[in-house]
PDB file of N, CA and C in Angstrom:
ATOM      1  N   UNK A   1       0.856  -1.170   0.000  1.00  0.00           N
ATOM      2  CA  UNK A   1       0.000   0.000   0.000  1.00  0.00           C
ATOM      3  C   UNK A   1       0.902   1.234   0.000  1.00  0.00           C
ATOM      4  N   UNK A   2       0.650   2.110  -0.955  1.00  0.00           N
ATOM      5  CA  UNK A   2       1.203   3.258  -0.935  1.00  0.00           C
ATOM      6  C   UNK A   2       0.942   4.222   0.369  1.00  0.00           C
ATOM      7  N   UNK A   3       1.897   4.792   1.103  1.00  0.00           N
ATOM      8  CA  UNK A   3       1.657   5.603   2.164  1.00  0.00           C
ATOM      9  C   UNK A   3       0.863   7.009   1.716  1.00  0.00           C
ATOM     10  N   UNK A   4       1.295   7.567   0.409  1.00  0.00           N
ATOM     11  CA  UNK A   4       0.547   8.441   0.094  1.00  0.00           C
ATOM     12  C   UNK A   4      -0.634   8.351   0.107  1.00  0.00           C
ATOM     13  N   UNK A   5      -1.089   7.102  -0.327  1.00  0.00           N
ATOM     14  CA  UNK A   5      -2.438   6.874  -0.580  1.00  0.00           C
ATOM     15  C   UNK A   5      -3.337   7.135   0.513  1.00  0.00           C
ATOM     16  N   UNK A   6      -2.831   7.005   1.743  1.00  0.00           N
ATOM     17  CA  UNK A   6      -3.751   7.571   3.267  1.00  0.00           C
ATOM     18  C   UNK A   6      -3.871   8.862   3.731  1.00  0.00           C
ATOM     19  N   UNK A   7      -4.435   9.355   2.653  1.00  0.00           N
ATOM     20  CA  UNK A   7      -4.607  11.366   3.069  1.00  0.00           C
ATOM     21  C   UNK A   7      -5.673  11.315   4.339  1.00  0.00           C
ATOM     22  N   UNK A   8      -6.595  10.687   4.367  1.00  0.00           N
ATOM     23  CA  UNK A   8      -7.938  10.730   5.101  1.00  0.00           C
ATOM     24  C   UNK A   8      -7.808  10.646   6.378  1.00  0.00           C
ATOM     25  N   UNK A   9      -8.481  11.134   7.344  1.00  0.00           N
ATOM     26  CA  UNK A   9      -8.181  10.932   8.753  1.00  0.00           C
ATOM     27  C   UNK A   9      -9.280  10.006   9.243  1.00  0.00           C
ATOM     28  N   UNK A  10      -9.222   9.088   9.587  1.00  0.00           N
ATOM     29  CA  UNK A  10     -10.843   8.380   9.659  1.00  0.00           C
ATOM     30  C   UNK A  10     -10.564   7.861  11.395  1.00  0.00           C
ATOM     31  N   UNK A  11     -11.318   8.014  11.778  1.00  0.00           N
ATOM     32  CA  UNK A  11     -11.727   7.825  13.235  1.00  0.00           C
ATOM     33  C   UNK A  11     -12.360   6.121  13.612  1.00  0.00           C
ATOM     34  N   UNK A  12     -11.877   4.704  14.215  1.00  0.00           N
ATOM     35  CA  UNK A  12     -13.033   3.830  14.390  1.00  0.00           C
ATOM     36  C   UNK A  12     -13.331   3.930  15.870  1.00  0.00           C
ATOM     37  N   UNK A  13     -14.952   3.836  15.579  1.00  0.00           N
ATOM     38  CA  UNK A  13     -15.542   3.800  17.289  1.00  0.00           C
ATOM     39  C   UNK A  13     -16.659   2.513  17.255  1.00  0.00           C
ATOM     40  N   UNK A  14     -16.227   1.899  18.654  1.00  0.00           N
ATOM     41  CA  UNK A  14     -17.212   1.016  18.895  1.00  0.00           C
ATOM     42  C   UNK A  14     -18.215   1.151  19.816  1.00  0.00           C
ATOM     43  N   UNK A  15     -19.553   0.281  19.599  1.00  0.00           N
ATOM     44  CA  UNK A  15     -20.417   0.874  20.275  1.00  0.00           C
ATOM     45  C   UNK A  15     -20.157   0.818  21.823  1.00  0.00           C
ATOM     46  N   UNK A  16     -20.490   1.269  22.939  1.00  0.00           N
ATOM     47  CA  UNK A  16     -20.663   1.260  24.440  1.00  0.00           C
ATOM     48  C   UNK A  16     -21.760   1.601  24.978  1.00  0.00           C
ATOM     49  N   UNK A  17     -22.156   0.777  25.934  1.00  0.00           N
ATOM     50  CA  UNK A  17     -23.308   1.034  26.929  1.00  0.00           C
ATOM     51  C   UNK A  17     -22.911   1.374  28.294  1.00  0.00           C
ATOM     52  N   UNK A  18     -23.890   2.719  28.406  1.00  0.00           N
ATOM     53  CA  UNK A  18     -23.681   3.510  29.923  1.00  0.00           C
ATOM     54  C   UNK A  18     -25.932   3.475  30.285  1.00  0.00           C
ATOM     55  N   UNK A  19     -25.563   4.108  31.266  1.00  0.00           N
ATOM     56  CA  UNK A  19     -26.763   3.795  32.158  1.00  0.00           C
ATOM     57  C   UNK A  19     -26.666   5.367  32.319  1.00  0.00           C
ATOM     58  N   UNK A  20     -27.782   5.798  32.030  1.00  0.00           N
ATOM     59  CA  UNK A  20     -28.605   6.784  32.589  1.00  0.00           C
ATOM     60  C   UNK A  20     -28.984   7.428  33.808  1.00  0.00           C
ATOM     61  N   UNK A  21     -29.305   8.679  34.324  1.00  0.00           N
ATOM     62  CA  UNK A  21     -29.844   8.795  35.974  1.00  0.00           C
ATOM     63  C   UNK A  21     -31.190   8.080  35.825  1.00  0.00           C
ATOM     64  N   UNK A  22     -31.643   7.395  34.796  1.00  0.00           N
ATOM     65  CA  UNK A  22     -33.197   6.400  35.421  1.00  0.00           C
ATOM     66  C   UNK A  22     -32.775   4.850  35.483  1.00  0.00           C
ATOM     67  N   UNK A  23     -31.613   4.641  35.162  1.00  0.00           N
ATOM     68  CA  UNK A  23     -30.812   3.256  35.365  1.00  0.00           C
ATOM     69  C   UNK A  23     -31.121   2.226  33.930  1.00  0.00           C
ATOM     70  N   UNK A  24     -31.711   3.030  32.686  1.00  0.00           N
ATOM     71  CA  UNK A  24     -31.913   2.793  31.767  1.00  0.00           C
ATOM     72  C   UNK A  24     -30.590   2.139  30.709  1.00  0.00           C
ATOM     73  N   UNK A  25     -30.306   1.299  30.050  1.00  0.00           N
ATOM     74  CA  UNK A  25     -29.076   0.992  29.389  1.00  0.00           C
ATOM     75  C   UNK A  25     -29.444   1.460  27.739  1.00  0.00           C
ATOM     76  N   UNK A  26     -28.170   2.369  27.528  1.00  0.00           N
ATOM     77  CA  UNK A  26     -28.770   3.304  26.211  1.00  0.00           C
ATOM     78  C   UNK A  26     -27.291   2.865  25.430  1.00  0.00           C
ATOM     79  N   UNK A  27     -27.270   3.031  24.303  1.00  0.00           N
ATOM     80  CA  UNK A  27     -26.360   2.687  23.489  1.00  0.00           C
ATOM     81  C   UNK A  27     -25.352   4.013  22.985  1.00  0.00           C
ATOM     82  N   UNK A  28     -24.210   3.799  22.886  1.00  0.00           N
ATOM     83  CA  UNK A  28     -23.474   5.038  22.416  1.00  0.00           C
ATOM     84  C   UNK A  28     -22.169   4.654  21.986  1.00  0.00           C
ATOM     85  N   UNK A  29     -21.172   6.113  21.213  1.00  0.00           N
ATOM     86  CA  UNK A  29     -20.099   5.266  20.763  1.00  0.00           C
ATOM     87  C   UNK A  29     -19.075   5.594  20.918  1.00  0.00           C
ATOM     88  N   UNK A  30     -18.247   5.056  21.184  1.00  0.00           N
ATOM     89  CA  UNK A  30     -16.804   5.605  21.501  1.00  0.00           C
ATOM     90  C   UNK A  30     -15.420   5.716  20.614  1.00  0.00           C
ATOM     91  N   UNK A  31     -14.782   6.701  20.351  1.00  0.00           N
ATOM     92  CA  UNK A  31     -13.525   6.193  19.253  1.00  0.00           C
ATOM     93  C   UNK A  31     -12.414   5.636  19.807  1.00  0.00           C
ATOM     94  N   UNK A  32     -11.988   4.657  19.807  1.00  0.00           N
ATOM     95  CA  UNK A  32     -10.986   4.226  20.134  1.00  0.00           C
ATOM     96  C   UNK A  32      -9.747   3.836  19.164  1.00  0.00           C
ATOM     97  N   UNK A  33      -9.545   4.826  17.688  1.00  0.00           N
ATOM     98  CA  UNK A  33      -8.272   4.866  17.054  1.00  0.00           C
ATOM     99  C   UNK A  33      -8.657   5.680  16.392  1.00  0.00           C
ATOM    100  N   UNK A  34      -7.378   6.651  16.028  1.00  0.00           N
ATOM    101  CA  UNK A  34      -7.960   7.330  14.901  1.00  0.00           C
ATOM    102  C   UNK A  34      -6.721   7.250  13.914  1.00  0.00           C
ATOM    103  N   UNK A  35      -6.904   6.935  12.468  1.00  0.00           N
ATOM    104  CA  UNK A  35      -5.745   6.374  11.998  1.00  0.00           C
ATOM    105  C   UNK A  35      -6.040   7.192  10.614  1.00  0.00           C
ATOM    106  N   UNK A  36      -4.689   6.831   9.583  1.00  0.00           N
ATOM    107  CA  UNK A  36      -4.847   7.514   8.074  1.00  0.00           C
ATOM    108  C   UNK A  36      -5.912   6.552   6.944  1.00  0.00           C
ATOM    109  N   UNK A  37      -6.369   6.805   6.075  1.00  0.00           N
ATOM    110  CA  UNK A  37      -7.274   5.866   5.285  1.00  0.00           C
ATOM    111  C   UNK A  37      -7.181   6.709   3.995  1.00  0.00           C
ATOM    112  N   UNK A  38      -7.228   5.875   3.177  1.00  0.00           N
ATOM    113  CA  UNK A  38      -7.796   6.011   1.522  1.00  0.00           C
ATOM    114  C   UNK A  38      -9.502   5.818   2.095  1.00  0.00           C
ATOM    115  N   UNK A  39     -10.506   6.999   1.178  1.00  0.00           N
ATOM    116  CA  UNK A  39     -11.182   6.549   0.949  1.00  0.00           C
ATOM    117  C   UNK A  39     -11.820   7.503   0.205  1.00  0.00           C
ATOM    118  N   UNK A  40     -12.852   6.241  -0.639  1.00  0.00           N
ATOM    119  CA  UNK A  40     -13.000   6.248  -1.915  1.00  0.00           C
ATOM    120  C   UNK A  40     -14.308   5.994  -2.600  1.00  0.00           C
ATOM    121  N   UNK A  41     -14.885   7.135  -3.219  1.00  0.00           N
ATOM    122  CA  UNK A  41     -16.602   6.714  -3.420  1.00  0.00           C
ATOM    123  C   UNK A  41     -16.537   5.555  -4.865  1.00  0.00           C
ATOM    124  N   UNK A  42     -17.588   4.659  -4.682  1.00  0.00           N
ATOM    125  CA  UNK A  42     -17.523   3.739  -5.643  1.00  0.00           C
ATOM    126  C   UNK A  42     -18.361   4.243  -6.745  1.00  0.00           C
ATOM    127  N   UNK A  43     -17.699   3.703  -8.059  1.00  0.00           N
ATOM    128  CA  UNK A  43     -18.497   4.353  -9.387  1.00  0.00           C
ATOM    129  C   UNK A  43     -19.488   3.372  -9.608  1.00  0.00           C
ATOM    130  N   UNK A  44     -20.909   3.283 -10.203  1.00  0.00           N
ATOM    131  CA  UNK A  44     -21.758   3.281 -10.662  1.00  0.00           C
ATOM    132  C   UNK A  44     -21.634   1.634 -10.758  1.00  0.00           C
ATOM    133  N   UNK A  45     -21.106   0.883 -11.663  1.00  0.00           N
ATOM    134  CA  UNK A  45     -20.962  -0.610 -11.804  1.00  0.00           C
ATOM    135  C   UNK A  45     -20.511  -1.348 -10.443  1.00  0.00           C
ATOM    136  N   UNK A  46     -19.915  -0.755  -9.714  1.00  0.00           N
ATOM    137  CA  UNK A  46     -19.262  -1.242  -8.328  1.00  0.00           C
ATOM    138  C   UNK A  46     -20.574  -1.212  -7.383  1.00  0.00           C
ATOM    139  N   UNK A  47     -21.463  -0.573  -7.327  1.00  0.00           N
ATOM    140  CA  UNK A  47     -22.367  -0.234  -6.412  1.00  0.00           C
ATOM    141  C   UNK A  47     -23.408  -0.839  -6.822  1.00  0.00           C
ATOM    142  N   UNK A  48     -23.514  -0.730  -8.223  1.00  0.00           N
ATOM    143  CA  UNK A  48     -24.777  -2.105  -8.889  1.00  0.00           C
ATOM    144  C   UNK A  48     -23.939  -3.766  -8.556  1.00  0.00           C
ATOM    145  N   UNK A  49     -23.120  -3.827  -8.488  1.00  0.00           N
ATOM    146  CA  UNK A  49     -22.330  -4.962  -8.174  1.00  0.00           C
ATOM    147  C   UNK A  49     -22.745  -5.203  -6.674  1.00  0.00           C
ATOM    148  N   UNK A  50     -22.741  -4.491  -6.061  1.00  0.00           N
ATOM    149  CA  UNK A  50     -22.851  -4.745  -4.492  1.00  0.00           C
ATOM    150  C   UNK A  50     -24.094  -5.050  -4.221  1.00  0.00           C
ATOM    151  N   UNK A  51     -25.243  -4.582  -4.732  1.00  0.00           N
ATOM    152  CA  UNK A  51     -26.928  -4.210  -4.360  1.00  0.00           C
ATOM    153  C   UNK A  51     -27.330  -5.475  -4.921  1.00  0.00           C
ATOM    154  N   UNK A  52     -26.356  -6.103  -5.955  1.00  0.00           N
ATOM    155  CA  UNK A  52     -26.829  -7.469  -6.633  1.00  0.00           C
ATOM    156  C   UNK A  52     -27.089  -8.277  -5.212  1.00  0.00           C
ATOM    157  N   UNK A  53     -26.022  -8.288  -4.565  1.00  0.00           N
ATOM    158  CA  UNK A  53     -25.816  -9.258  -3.655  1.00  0.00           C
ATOM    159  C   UNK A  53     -26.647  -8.811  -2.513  1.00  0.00           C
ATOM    160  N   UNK A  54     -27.318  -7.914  -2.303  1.00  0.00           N
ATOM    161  CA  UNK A  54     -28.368  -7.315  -1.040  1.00  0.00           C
ATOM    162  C   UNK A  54     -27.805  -6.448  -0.196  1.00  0.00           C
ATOM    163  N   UNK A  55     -26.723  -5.544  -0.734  1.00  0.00           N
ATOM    164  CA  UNK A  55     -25.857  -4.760   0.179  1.00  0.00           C
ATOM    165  C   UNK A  55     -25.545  -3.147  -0.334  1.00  0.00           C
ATOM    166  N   UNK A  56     -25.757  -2.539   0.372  1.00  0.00           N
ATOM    167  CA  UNK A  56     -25.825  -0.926   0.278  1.00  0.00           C
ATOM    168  C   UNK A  56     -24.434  -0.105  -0.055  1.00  0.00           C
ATOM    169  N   UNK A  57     -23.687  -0.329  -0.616  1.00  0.00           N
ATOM    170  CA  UNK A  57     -21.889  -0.342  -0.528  1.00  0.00           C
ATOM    171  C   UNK A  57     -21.896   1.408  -1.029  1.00  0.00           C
ATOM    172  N   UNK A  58     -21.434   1.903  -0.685  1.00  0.00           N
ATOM    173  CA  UNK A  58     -21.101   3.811  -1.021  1.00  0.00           C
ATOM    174  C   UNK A  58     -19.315   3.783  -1.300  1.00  0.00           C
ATOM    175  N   UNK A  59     -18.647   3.645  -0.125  1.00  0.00           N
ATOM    176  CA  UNK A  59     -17.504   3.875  -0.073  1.00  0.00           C
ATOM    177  C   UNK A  59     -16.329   2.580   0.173  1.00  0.00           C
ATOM    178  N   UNK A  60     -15.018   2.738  -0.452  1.00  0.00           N
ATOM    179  CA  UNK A  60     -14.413   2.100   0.273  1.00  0.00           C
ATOM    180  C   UNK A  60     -13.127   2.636   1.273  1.00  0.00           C
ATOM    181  N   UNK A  61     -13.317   2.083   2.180  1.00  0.00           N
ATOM    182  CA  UNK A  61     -11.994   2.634   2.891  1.00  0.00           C
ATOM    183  C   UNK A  61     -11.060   1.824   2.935  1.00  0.00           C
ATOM    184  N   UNK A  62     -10.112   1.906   2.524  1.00  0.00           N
ATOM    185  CA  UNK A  62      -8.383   1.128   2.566  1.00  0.00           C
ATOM    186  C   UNK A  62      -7.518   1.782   3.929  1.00  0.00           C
ATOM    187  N   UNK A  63      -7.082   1.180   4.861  1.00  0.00           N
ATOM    188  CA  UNK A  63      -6.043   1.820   6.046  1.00  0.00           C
ATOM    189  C   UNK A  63      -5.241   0.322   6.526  1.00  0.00           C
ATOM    190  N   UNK A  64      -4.138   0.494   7.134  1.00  0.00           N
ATOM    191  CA  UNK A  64      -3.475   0.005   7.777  1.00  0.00           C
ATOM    192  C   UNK A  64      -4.174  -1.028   8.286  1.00  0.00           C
ATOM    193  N   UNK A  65      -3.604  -2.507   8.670  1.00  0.00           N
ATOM    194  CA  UNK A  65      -4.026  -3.415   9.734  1.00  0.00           C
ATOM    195  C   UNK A  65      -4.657  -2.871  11.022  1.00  0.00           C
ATOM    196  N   UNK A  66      -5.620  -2.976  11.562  1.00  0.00           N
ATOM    197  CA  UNK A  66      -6.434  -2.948  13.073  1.00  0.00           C
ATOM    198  C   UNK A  66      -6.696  -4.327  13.402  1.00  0.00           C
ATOM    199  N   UNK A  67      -6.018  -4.607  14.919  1.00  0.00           N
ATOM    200  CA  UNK A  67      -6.368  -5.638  15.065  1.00  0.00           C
ATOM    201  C   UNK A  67      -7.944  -5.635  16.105  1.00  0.00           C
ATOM    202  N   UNK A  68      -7.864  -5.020  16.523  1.00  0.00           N
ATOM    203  CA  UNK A  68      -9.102  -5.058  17.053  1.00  0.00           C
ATOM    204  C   UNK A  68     -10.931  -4.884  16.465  1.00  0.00           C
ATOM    205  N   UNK A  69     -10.484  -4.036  15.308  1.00  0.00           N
ATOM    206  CA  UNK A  69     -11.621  -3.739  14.167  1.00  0.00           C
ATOM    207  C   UNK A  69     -12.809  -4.560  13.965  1.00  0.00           C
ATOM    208  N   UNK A  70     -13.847  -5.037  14.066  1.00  0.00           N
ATOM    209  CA  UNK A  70     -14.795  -5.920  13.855  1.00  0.00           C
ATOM    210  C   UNK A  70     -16.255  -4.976  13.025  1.00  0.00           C
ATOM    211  N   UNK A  71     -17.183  -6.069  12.752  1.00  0.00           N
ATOM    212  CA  UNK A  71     -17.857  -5.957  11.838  1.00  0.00           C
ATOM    213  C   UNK A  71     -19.186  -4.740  12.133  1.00  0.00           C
ATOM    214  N   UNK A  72     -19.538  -4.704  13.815  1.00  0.00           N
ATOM    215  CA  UNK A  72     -19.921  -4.378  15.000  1.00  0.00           C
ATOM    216  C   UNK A  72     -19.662  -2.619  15.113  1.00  0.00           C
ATOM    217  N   UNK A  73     -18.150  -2.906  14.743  1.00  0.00           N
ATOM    218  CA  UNK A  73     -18.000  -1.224  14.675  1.00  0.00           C
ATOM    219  C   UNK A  73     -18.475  -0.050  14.029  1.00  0.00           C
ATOM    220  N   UNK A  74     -17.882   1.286  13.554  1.00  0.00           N
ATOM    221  CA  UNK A  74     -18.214   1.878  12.823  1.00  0.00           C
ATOM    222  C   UNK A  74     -17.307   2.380  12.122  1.00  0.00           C
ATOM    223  N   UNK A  75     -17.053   3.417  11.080  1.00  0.00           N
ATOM    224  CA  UNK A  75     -15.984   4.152  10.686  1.00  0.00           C
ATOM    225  C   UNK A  75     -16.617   5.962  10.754  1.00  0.00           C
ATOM    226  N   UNK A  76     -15.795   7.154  11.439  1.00  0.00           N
ATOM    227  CA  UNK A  76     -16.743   8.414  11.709  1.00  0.00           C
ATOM    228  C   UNK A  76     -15.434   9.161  10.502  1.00  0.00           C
ATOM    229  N   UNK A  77     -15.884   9.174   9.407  1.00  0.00           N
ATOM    230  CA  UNK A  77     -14.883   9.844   8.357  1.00  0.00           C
ATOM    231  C   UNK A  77     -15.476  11.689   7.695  1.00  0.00           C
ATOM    232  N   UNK A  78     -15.005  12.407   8.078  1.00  0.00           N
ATOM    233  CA  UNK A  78     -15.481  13.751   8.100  1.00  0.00           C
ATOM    234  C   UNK A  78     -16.391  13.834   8.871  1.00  0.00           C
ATOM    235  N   UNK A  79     -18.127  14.525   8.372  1.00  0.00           N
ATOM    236  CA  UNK A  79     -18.817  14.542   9.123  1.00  0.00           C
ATOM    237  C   UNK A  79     -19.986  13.065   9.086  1.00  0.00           C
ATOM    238  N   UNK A  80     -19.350  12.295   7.954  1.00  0.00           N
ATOM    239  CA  UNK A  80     -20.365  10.849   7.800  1.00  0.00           C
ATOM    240  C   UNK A  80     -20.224   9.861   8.633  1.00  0.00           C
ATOM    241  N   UNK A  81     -20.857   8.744   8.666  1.00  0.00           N
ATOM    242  CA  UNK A  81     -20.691   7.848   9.640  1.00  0.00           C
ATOM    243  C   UNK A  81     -20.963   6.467   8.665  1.00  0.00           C
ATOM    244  N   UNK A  82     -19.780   5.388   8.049  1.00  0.00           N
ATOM    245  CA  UNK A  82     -19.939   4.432   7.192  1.00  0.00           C
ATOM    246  C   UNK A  82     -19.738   3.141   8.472  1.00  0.00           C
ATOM    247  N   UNK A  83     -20.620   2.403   7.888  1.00  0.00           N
ATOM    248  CA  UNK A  83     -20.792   0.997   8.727  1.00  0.00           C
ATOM    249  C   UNK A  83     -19.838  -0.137   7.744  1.00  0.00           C
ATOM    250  N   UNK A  84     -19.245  -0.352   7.963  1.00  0.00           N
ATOM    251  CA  UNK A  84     -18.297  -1.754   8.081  1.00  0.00           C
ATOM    252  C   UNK A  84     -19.015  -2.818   7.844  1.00  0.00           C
ATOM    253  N   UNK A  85     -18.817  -3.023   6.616  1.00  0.00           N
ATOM    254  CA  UNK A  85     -19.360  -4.546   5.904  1.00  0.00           C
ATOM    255  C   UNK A  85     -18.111  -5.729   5.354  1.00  0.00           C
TER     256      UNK A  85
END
């Protein structure tokens, strides 16, 4: 992978549960890396390619190994928020 290629600053956060003053368990998210990324809107045949298969695909992001990263997480890249497929 080209190092140039990671202009992007992309943030991953996973979800966490805290409790409320009514002792309610609410969902929320936390970042726990924030690393460099390629990323990259998909053209027109790539995205009909994806929807074939039952899946919503917009972007791809390319970055470094995470070992902790799972499917569960999220990616917070500018002001968007892409889910990890």
């Amino acid at each position: 992978m080209e190092p140039g290629a990671l202009r992007e600053v992309v943030e991953l956060q996973q979800p966490t549960e805290t409790r409320n003053a009514l002792g309610e368990v609410t969902q929320s998210w936390a970042t726990y890396a924030t690393r460099y990324a390629s990323v990259q809107t998909l053209r027109s045949k790539e995205m009909l390619n994806a929807q074939q298969t039952g899946l919503h695909i917009t972007h791809k992001v390319r970055l470094r190994h995470v070992d902790a990263l799972k499917a569960s997480h999220r990616i917070r890249w500018r002001s968007r928020l892409l889910e990890i497929v």
